[in-house]
C-alpha atoms as a PDB file:
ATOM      1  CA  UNK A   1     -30.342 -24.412 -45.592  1.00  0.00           C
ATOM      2  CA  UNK A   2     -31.904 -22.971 -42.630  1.00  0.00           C
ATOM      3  CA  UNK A   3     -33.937 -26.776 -41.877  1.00  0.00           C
ATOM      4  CA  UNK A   4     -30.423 -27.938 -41.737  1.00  0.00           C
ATOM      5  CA  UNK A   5     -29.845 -25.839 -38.576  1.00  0.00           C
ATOM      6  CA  UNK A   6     -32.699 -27.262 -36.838  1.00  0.00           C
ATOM      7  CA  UNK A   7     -30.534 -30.936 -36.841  1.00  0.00           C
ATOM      8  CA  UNK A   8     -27.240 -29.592 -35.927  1.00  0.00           C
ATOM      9  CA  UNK A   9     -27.040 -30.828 -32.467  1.00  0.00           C
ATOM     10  CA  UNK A  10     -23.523 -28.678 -32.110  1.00  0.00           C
ATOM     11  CA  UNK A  11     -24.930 -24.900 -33.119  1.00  0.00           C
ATOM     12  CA  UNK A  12     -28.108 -25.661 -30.847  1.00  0.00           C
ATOM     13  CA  UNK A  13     -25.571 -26.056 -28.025  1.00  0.00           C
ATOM     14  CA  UNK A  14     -23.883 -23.351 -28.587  1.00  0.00           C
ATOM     15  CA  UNK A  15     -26.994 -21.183 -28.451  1.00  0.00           C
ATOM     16  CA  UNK A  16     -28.092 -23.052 -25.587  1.00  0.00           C
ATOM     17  CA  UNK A  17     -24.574 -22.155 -23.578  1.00  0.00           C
ATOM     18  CA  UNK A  18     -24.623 -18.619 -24.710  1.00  0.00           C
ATOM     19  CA  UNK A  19     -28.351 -18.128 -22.804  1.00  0.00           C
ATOM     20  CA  UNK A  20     -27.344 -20.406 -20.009  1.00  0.00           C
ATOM     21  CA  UNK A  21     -24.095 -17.856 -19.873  1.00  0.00           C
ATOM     22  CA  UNK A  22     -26.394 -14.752 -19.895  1.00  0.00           C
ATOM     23  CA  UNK A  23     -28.459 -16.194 -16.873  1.00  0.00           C
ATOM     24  CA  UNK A  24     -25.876 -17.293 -14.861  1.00  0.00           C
ATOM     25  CA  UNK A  25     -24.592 -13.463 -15.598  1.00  0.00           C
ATOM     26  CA  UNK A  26     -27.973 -12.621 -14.512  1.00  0.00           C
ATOM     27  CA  UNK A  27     -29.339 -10.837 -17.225  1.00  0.00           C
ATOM     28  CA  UNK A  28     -32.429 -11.028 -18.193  1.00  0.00           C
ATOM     29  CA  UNK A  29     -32.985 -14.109 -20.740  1.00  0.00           C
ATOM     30  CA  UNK A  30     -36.680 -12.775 -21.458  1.00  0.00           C
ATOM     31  CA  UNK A  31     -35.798  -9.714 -22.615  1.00  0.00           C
ATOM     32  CA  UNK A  32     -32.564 -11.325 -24.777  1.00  0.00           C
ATOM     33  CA  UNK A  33     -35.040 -13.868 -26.502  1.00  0.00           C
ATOM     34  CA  UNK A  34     -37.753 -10.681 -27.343  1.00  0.00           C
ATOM     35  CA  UNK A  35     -34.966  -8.713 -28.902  1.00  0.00           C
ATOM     36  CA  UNK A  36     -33.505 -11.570 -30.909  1.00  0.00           C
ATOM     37  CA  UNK A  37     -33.369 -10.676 -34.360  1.00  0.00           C
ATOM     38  CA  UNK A  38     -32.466 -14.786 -36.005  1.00  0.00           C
ATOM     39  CA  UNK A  39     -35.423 -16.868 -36.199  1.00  0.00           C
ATOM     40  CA  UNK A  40     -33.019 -20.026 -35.259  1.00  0.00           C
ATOM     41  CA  UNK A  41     -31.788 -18.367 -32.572  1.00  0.00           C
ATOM     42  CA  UNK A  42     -35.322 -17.255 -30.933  1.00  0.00           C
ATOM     43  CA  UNK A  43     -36.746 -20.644 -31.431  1.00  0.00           C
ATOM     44  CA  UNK A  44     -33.997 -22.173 -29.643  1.00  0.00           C
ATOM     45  CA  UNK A  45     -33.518 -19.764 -26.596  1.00  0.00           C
ATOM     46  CA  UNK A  46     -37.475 -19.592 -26.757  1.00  0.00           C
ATOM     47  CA  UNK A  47     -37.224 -23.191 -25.652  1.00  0.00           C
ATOM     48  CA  UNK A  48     -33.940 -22.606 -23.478  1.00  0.00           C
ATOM     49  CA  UNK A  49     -35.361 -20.213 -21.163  1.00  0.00           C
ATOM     50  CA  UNK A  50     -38.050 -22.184 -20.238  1.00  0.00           C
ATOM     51  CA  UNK A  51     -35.906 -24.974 -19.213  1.00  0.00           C
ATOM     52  CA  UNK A  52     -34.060 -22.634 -17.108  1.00  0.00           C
ATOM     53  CA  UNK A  53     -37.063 -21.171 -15.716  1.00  0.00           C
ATOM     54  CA  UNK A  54     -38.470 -24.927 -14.914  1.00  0.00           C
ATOM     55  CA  UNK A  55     -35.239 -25.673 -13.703  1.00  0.00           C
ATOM     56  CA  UNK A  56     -34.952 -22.300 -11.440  1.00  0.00           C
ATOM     57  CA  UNK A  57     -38.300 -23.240 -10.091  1.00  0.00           C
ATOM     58  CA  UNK A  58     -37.485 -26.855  -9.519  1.00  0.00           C
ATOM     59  CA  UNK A  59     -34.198 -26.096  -7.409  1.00  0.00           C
ATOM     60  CA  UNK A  60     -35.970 -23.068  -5.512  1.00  0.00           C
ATOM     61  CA  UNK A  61     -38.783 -25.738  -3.782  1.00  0.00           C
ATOM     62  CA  UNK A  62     -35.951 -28.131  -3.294  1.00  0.00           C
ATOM     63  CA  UNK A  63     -34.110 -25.693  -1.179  1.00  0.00           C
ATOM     64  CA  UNK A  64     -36.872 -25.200   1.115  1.00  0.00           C
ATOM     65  CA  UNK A  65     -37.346 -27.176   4.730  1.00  0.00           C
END
């Protein structure tokens, strides 16, 4: 029941974690979302990454003077 995934609150935070684990690593979360193979998985980190990329953003222009 793959629509069944899309409402599990617990499995999307798990994906979440595991991208928010590879940027903090500093890989590359782009490249991790292109080469991911599960259709759940890529439509979650799809929307993942650019959270952490609006978030990256938002922190960099609060750092500055």
């Amino acid at each position: 029941m793959p629509w069944l995934q899309r409402w599990n609150f617990i499995e999307r935070a798990k994906l979440e974690r595991q991208l928010w684990d590879a940027f903090d690593r500093g890989e590359s979360i782009e490249q991790l979302v292109e080469q991911c193979q599960d259709e759940f998985t890529k439509e979650v980190w799809t929307a993942t990454a650019a959270s952490i990329r609006k978030i990256e953003l938002l922190m960099r222009d609060q750092q500055k003077p």
